[in-house]
N, C-alpha and C. Protein backbone atom coordinates (compact mmCIF):
# COMPACT_ATOMS: atom_id res chain seq x y z
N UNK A 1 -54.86 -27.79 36.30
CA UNK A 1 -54.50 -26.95 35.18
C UNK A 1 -54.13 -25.55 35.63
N UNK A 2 -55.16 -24.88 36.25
CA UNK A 2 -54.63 -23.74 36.73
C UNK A 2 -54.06 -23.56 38.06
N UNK A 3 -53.08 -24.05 38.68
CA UNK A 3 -51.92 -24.44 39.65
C UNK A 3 -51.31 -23.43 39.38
N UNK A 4 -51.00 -23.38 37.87
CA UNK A 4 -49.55 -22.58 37.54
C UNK A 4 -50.40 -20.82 37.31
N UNK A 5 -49.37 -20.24 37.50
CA UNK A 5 -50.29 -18.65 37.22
C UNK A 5 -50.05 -18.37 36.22
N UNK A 6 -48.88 -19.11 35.08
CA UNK A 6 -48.73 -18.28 33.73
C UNK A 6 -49.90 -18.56 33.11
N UNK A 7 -50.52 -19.62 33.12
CA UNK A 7 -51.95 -20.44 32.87
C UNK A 7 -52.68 -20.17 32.69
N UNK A 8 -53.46 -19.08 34.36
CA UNK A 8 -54.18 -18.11 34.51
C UNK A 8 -54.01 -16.99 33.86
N UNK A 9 -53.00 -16.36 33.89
CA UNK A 9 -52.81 -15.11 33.21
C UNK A 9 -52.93 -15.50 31.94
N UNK A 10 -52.85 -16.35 31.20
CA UNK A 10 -53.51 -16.44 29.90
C UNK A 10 -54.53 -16.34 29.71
N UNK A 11 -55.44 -17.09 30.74
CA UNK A 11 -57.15 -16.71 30.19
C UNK A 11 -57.24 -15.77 31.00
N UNK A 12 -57.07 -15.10 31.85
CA UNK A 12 -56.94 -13.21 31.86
C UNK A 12 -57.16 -12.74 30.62
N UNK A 13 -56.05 -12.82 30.25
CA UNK A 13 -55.50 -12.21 28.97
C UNK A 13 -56.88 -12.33 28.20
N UNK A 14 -56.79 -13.29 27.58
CA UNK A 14 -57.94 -13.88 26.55
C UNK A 14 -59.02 -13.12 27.07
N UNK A 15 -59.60 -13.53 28.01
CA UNK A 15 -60.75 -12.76 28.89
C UNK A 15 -60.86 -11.20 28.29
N UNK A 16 -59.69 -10.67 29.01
CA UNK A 16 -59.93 -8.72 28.75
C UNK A 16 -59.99 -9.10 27.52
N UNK A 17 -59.22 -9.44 26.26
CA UNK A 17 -59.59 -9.56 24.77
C UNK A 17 -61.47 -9.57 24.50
N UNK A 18 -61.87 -10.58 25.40
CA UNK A 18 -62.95 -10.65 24.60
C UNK A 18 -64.07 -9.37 25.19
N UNK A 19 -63.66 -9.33 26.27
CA UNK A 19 -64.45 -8.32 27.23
C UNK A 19 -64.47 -6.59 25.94
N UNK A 20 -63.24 -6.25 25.64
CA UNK A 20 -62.75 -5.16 25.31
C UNK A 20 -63.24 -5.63 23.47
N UNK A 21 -62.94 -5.91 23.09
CA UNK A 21 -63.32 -6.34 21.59
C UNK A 21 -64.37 -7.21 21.27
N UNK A 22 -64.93 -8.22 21.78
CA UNK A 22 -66.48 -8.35 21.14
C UNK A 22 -67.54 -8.32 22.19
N UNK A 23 -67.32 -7.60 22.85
CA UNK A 23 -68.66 -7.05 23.87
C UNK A 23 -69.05 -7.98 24.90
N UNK A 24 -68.01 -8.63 25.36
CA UNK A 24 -68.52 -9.60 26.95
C UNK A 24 -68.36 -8.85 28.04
N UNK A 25 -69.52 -9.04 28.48
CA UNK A 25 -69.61 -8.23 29.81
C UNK A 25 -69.24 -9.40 30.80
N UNK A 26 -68.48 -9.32 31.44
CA UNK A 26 -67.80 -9.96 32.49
C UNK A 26 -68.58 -9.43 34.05
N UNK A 27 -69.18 -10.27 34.83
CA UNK A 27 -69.31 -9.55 35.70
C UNK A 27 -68.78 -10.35 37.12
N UNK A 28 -68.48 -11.39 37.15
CA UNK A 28 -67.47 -12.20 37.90
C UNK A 28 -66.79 -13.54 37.66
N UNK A 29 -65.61 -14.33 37.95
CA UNK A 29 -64.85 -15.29 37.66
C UNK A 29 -64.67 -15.49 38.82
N UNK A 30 -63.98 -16.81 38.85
CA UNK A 30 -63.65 -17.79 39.79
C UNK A 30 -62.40 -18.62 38.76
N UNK A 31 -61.47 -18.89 39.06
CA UNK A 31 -60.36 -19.87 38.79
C UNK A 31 -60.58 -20.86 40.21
N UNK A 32 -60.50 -22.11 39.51
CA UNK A 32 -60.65 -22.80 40.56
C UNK A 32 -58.94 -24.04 39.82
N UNK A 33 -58.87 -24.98 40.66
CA UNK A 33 -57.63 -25.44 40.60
C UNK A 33 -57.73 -26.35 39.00
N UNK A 34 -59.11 -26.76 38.33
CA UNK A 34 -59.34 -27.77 37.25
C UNK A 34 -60.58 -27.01 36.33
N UNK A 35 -61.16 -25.86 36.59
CA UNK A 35 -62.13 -25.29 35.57
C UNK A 35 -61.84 -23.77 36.83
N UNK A 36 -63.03 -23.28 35.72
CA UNK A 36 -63.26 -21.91 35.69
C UNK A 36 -64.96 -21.27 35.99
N UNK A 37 -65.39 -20.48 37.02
CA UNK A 37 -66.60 -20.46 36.41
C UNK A 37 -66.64 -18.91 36.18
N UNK A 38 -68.03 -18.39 35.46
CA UNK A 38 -67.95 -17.11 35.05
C UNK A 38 -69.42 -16.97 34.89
N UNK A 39 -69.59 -15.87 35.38
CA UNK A 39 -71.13 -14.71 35.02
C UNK A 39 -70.49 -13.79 34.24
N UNK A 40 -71.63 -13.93 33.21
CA UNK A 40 -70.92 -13.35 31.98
C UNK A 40 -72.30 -13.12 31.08
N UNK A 41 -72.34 -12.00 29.58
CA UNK A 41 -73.40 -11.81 29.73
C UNK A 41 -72.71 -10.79 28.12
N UNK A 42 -73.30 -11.55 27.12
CA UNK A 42 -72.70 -10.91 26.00
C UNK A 42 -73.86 -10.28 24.72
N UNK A 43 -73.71 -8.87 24.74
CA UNK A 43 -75.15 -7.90 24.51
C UNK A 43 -75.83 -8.49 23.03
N UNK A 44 -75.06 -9.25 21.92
CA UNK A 44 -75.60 -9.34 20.54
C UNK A 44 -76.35 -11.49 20.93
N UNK A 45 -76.51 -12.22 22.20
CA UNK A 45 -76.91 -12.88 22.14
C UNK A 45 -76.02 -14.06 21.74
N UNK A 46 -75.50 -14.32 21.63
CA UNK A 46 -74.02 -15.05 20.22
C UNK A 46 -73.24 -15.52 21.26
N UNK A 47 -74.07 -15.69 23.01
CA UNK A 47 -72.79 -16.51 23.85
C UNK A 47 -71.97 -17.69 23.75
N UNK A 48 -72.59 -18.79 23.32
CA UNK A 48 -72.18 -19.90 22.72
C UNK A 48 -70.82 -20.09 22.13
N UNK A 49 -71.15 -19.07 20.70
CA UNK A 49 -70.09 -18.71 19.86
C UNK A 49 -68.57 -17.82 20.80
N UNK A 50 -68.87 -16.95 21.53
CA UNK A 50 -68.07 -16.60 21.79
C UNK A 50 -67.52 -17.50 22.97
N UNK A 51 -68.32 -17.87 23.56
CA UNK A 51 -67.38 -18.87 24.91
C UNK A 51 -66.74 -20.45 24.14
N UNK A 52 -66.88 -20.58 22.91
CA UNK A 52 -66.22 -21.54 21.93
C UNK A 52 -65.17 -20.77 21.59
N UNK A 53 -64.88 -19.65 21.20
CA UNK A 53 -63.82 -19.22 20.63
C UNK A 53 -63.11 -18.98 21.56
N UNK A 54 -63.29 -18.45 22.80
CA UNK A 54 -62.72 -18.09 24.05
C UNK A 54 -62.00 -19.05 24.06
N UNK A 55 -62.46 -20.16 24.82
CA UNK A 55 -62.28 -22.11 24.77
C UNK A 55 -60.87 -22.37 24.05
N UNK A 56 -61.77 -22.09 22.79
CA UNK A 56 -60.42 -23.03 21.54
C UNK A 56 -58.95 -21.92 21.69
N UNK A 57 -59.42 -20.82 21.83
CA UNK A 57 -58.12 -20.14 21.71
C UNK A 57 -57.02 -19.80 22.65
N UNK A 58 -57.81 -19.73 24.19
CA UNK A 58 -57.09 -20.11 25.58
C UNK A 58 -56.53 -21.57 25.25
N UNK A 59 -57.23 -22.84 25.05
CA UNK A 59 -56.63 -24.24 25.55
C UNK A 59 -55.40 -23.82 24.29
N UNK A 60 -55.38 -23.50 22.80
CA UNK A 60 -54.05 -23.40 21.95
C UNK A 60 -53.26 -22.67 22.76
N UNK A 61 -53.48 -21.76 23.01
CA UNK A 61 -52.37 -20.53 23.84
C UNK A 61 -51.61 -21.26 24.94
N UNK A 62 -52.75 -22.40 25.99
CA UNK A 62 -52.05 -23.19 26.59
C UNK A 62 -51.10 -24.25 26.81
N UNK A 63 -51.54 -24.55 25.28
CA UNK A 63 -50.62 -25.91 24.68
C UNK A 63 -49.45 -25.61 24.80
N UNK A 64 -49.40 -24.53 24.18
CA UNK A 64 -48.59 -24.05 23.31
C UNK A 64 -47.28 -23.53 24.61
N UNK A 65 -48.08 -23.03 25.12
CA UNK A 65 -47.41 -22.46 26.71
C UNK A 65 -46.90 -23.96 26.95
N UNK A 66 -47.46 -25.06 27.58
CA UNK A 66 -47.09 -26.23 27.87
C UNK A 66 -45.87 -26.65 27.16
N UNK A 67 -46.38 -26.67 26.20
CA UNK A 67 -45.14 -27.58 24.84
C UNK A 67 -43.72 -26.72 24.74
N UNK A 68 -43.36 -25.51 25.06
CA UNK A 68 -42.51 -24.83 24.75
C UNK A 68 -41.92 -24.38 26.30
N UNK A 69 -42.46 -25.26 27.45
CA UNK A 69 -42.15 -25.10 28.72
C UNK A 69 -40.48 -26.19 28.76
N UNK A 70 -39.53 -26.21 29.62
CA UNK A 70 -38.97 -26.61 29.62
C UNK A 70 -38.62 -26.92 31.18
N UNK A 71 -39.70 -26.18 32.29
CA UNK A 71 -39.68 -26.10 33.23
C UNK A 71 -41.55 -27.03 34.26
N UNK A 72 -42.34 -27.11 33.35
CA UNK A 72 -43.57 -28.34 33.40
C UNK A 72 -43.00 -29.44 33.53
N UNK A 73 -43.21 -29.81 35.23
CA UNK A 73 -43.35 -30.88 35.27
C UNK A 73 -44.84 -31.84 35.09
N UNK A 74 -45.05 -31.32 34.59
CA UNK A 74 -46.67 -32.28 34.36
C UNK A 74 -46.99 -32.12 32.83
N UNK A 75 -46.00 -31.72 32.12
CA UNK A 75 -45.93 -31.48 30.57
C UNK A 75 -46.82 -32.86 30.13
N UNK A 76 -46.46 -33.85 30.39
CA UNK A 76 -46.68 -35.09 29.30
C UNK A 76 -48.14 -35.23 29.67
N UNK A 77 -48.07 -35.43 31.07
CA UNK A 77 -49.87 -35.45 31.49
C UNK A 77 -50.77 -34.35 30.97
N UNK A 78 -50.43 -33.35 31.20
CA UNK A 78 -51.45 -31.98 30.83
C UNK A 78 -51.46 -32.44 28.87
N UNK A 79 -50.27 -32.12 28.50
CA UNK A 79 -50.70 -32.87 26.67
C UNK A 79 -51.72 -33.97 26.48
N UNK A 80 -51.56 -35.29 27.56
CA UNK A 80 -52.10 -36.33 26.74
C UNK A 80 -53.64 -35.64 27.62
N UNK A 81 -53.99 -35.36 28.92
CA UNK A 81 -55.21 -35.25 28.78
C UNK A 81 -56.03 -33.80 27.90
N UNK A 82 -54.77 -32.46 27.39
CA UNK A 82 -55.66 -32.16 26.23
C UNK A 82 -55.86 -32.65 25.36
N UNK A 83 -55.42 -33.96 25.11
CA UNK A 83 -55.46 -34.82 23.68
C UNK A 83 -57.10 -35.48 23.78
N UNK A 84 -56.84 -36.08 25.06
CA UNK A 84 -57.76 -36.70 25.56
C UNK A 84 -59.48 -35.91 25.53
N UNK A 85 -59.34 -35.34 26.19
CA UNK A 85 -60.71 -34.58 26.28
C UNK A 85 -60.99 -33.78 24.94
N UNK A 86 -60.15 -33.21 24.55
CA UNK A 86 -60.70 -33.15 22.71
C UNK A 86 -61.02 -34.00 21.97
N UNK A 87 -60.96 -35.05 22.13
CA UNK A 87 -61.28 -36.34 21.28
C UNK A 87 -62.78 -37.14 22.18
N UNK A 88 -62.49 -36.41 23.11
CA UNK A 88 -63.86 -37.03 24.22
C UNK A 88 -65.33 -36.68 23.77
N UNK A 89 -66.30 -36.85 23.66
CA UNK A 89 -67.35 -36.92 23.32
C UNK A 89 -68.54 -36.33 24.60
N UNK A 90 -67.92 -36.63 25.52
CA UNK A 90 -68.52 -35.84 26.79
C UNK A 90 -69.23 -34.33 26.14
C-alpha cells in the first residue's frame, strides 16, 4: 500500500490534521511497505475514537486517490482488497 508516496503523503497529511486540531501528540511513525506503526498519545483519553477516524478517513482519501488514478497499476487489487478487509471480521 504504501510503495507509492502520494499514499504516504496522505496519511501525513491526515496525521498533521489530527496532531494540529484534536490534540494527538505524535511522538514517532514508521511507514512500513503494508501498515504503519505509531507512538502516539492523545491528552482527553478518546484514542480509540480518534485512531478510527484517522483510519476511516485516510483509507476514503485513499480510495479515492486509487479510483481516480489513471496511472495505478495495482488499481483493481488495492480496491478489491479494500473491499475485502472492510467486510473482514478480523
Amino acid at each position: 500500500m504504501f510503495t507509492r508516496s502520494k499514499y504516504c503523503e496522505e496519511f501525513l497529511n491526515n496525521l498533521e490534521f489530527c496532531r494540529k486540531n484534536k490534540g494527538l501528540k505524535v511522538y514517532a511513525y514508521c511507514i512500513m511497505s503494508s501498515h504503519i506503526h505509531l507512538i502516539i498519545e492523545w491528552e482527553e483519553a478518546k484514542l480509540p475514537q480518534i485512531i478510527r477516524d484517522l483510519k476511516s478517513y485516510t483509507a476514503k482519501r485513499i480510495i479515492a486517490l486509487i479510483t481516480n488514478s489513471y496511472t495505478e497499476s495495482r488499481k483493481e487489487w488495492l480496491l478489491y482488497m479494500f473491499r475485502y478487509f472492510a467486510n473482514s471480521t478480523q
